[in-house]
N, C-alpha and C. Protein backbone atom coordinates (compact mmCIF):
# COMPACT_ATOMS: atom_id res chain seq x y z
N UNK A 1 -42.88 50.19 -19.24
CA UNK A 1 -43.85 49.85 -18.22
C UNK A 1 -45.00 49.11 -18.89
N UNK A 2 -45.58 48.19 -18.27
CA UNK A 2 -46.75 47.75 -18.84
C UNK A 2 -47.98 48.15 -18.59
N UNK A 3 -48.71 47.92 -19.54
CA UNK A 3 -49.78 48.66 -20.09
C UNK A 3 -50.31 48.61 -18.36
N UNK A 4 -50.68 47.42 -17.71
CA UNK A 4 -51.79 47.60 -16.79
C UNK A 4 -50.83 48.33 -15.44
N UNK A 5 -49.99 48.78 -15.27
CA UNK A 5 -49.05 49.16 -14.81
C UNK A 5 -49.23 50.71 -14.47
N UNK A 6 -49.46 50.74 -12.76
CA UNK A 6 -49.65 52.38 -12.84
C UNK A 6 -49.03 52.67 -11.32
N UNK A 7 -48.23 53.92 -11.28
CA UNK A 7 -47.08 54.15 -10.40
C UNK A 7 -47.59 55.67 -10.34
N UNK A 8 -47.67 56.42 -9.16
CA UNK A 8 -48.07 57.65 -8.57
C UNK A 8 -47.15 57.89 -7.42
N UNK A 9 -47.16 59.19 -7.32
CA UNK A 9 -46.54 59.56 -6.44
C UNK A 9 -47.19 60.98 -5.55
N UNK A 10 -48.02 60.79 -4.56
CA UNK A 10 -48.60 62.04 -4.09
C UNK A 10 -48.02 62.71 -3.25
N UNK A 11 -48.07 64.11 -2.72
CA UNK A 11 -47.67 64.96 -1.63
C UNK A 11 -48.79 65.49 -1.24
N UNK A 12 -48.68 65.56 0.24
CA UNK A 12 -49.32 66.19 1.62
C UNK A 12 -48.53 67.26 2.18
N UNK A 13 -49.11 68.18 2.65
CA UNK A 13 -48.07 68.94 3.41
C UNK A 13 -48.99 69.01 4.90
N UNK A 14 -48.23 69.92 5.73
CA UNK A 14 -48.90 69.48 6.75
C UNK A 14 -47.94 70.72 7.93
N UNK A 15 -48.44 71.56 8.75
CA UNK A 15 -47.63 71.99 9.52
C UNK A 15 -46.38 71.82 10.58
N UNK A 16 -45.25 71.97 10.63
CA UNK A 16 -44.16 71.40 11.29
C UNK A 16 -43.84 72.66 12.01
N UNK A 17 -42.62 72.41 12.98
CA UNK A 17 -41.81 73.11 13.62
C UNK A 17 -40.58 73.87 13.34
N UNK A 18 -40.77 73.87 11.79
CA UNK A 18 -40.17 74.91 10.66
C UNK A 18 -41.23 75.48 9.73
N UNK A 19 -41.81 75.40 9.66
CA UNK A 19 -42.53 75.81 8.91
C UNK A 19 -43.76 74.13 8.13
N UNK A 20 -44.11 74.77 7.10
CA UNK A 20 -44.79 73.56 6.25
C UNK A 20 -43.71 72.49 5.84
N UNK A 21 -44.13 70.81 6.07
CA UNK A 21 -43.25 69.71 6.21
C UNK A 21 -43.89 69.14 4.83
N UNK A 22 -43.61 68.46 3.94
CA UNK A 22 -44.29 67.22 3.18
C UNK A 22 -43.82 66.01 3.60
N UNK A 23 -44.87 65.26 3.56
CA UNK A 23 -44.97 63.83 3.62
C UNK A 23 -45.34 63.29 1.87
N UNK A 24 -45.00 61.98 1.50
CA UNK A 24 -45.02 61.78 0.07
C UNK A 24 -45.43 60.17 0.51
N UNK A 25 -46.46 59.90 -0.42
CA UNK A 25 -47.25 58.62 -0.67
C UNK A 25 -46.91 57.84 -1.76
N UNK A 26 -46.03 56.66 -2.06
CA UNK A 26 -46.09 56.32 -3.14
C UNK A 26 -47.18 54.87 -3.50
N UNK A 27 -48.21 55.10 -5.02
CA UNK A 27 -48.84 54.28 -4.98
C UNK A 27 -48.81 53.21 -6.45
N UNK A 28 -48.57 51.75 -6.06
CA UNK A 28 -48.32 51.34 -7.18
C UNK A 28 -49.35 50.12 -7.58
N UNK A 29 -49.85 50.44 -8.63
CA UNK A 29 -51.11 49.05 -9.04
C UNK A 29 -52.27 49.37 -7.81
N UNK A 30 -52.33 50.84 -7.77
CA UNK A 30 -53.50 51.44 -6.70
C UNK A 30 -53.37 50.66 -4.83
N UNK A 31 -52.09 50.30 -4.95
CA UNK A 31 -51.33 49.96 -3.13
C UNK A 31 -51.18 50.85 -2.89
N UNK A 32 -51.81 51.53 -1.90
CA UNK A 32 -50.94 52.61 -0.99
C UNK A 32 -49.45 52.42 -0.52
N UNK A 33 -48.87 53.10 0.40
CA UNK A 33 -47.64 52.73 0.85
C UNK A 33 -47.68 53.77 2.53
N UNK A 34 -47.36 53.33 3.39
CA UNK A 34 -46.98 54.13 4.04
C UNK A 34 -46.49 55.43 3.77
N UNK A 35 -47.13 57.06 4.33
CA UNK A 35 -46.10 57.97 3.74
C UNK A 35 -44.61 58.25 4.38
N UNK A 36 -44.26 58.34 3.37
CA UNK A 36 -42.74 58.76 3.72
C UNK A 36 -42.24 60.17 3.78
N UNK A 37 -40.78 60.72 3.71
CA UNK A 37 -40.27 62.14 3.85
C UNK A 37 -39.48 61.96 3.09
N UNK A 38 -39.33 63.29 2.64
CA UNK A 38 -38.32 63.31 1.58
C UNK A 38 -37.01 62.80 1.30
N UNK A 39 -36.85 62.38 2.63
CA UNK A 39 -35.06 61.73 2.50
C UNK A 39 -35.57 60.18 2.37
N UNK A 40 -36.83 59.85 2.64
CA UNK A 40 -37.21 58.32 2.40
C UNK A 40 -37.51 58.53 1.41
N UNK A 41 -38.25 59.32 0.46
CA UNK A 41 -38.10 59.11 -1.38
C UNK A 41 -36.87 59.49 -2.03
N UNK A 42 -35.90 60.15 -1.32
CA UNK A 42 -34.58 60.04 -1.91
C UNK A 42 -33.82 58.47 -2.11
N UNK A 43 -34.19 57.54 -0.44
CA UNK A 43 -33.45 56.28 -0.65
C UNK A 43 -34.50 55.22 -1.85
N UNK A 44 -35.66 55.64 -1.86
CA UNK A 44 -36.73 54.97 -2.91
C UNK A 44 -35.50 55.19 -4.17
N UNK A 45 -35.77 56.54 -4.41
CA UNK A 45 -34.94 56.94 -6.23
C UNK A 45 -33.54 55.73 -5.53
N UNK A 46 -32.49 56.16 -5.20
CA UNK A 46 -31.73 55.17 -5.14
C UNK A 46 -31.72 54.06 -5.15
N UNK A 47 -32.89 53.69 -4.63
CA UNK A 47 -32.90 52.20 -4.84
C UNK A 47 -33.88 51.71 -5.98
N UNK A 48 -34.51 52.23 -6.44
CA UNK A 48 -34.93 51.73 -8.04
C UNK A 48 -33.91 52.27 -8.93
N UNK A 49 -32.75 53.47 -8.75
CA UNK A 49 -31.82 53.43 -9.57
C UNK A 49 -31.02 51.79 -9.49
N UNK A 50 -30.79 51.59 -8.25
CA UNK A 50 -29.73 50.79 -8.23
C UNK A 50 -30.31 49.30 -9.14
N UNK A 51 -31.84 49.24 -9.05
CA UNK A 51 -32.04 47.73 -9.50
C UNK A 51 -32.46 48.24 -11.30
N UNK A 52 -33.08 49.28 -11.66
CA UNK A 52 -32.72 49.43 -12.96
C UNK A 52 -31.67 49.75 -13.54
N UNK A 53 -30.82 49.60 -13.13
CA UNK A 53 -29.25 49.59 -13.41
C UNK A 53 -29.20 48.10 -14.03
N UNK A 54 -29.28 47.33 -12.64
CA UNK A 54 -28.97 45.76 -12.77
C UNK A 54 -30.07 45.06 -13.57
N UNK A 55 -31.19 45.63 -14.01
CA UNK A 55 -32.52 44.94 -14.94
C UNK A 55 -31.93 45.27 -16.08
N UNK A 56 -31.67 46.31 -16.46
CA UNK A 56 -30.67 46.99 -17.65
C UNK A 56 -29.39 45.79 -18.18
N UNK A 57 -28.50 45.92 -17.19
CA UNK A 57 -27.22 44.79 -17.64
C UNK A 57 -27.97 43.24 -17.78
N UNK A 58 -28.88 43.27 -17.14
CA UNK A 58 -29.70 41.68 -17.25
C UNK A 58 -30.35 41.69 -18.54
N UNK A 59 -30.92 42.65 -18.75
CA UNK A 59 -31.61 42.44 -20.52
C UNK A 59 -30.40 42.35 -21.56
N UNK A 60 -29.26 43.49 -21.49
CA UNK A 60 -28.38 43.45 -22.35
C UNK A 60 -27.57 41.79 -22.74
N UNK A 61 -27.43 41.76 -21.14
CA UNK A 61 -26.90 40.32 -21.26
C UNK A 61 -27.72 39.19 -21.72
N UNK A 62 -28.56 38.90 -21.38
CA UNK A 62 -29.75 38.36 -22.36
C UNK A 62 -29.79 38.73 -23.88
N UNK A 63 -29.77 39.43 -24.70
CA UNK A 63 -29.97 40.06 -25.99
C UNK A 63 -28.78 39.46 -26.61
């Protein structure tokens, strides 16, 4: 990551109709983001898996 480079990830909770719900904020280079739910930071991880996968084979292949 680069130096000026800063990635957060906050939780809220908040009362639901099961009990306590979280909502999760992700913030990058101090951008907010809309909050999301946990199955929307599940497709986040998947999808920065999927492109540091492919940044990965792109450097190798480069080198």
């Amino acid at each position: 990551m680069a130096q000026n480079e800063l990635v957060q990830i906050e939780t809220a909770s908040m009362a639901g109709n099961e009990g306590l719900e979280y909502q999760y904020q992700v913030i990058i280079n101090q951008q907010e983001t809309p909050a999301i739910s946990l199955d929307g930071l599940r497709e986040l991880r998947r999808l920065c898996d999927c492109f540091i996968r492919f940044g990965e084979e792109y450097e190798k292949s480069n080198h």
